[in-house]
Protein backbone atom coordinates (compact mmCIF):
# COMPACT_ATOMS: atom_id res chain seq x y z
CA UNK A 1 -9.23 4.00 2.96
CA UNK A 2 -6.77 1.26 1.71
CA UNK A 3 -7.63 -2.44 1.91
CA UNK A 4 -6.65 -4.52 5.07
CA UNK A 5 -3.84 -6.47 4.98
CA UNK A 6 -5.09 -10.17 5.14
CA UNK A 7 -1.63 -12.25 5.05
CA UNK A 8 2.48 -11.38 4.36
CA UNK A 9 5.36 -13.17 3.25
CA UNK A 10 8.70 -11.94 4.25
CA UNK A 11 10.63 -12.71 0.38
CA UNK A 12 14.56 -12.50 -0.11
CA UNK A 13 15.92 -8.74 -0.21
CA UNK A 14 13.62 -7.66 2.17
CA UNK A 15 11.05 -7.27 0.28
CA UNK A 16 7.36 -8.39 0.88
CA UNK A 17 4.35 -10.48 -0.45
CA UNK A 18 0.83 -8.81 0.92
CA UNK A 19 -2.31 -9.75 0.07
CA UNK A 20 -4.93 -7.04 0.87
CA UNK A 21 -8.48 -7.68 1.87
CA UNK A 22 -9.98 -7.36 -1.83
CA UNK A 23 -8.19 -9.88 -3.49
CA UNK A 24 -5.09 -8.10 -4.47
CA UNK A 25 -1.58 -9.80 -4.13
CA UNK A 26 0.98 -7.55 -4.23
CA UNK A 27 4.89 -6.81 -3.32
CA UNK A 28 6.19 -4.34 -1.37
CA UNK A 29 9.91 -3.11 -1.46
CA UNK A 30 11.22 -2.54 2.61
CA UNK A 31 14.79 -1.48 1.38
CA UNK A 32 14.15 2.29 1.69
CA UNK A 33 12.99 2.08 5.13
CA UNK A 34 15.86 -0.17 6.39
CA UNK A 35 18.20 3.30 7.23
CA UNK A 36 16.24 5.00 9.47
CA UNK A 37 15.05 5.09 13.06
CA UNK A 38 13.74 1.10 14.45
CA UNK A 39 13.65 -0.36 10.87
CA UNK A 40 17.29 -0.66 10.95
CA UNK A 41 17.19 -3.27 13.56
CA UNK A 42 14.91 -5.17 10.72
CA UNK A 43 18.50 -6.28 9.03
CA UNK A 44 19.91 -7.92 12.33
CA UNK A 45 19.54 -11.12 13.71
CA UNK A 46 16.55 -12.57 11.49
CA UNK A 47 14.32 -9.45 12.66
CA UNK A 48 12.92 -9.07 9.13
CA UNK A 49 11.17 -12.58 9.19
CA UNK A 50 9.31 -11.68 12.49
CA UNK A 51 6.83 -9.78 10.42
CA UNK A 52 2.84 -10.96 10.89
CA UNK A 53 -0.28 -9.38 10.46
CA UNK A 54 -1.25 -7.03 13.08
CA UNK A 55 -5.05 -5.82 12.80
CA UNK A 56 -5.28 -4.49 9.22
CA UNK A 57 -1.41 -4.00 8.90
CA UNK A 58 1.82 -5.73 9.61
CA UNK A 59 4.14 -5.33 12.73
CA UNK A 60 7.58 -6.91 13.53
CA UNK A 61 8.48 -8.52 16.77
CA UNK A 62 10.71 -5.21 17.53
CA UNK A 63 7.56 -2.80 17.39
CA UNK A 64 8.17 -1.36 14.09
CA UNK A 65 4.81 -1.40 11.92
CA UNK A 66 3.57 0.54 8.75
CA UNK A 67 0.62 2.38 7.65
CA UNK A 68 -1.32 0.14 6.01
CA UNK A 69 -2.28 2.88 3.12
CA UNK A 70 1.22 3.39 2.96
CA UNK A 71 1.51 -0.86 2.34
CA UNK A 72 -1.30 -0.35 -0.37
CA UNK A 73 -0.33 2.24 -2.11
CA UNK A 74 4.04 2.28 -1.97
CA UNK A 75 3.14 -1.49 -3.16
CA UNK A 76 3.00 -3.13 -6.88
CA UNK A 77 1.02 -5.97 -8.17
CA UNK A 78 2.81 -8.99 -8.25
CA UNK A 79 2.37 -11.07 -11.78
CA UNK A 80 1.11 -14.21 -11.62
């Protein structure tokens, strides 16, 4: 079981900032998602910067949401 995700930060290129439940900070990279089925409505009209936390993952204002193992482990540490 992956970490919760505590707080995000929608960054430029649609990528994003997480930080997980133990302490991690780390960056996650939405680009290859952006082609298929609702994540493709994440590139219109400001969509992308709807993103919040939602329980122990995140969720856009359009439904779409990810696994949050999928967050944890697709995701790379940022350096400080």
């Amino acid at each position: 079981m992956s970490p919760a995700v505590i707080d995000v930060t929608p960054l430029p290129d649609y990528h994003l900032r997480l930080s997980f439940a133990n302490g991690e900070v780390k960056r996650f990279d939405m680009n290859p998602f952006l082609t298929t089925g609702i994540f493709k409505e994440l590139t219109e009209n400001g969509m992308f910067q709807t993103v919040k936390v939602s329980f122990d993952t995140i969720a856009w204002a359009n439904d779409a949401d990810i696994d949050p193992e999928s967050l944890y482990e697709g995701s790379v540490a940022e350096v400080a």
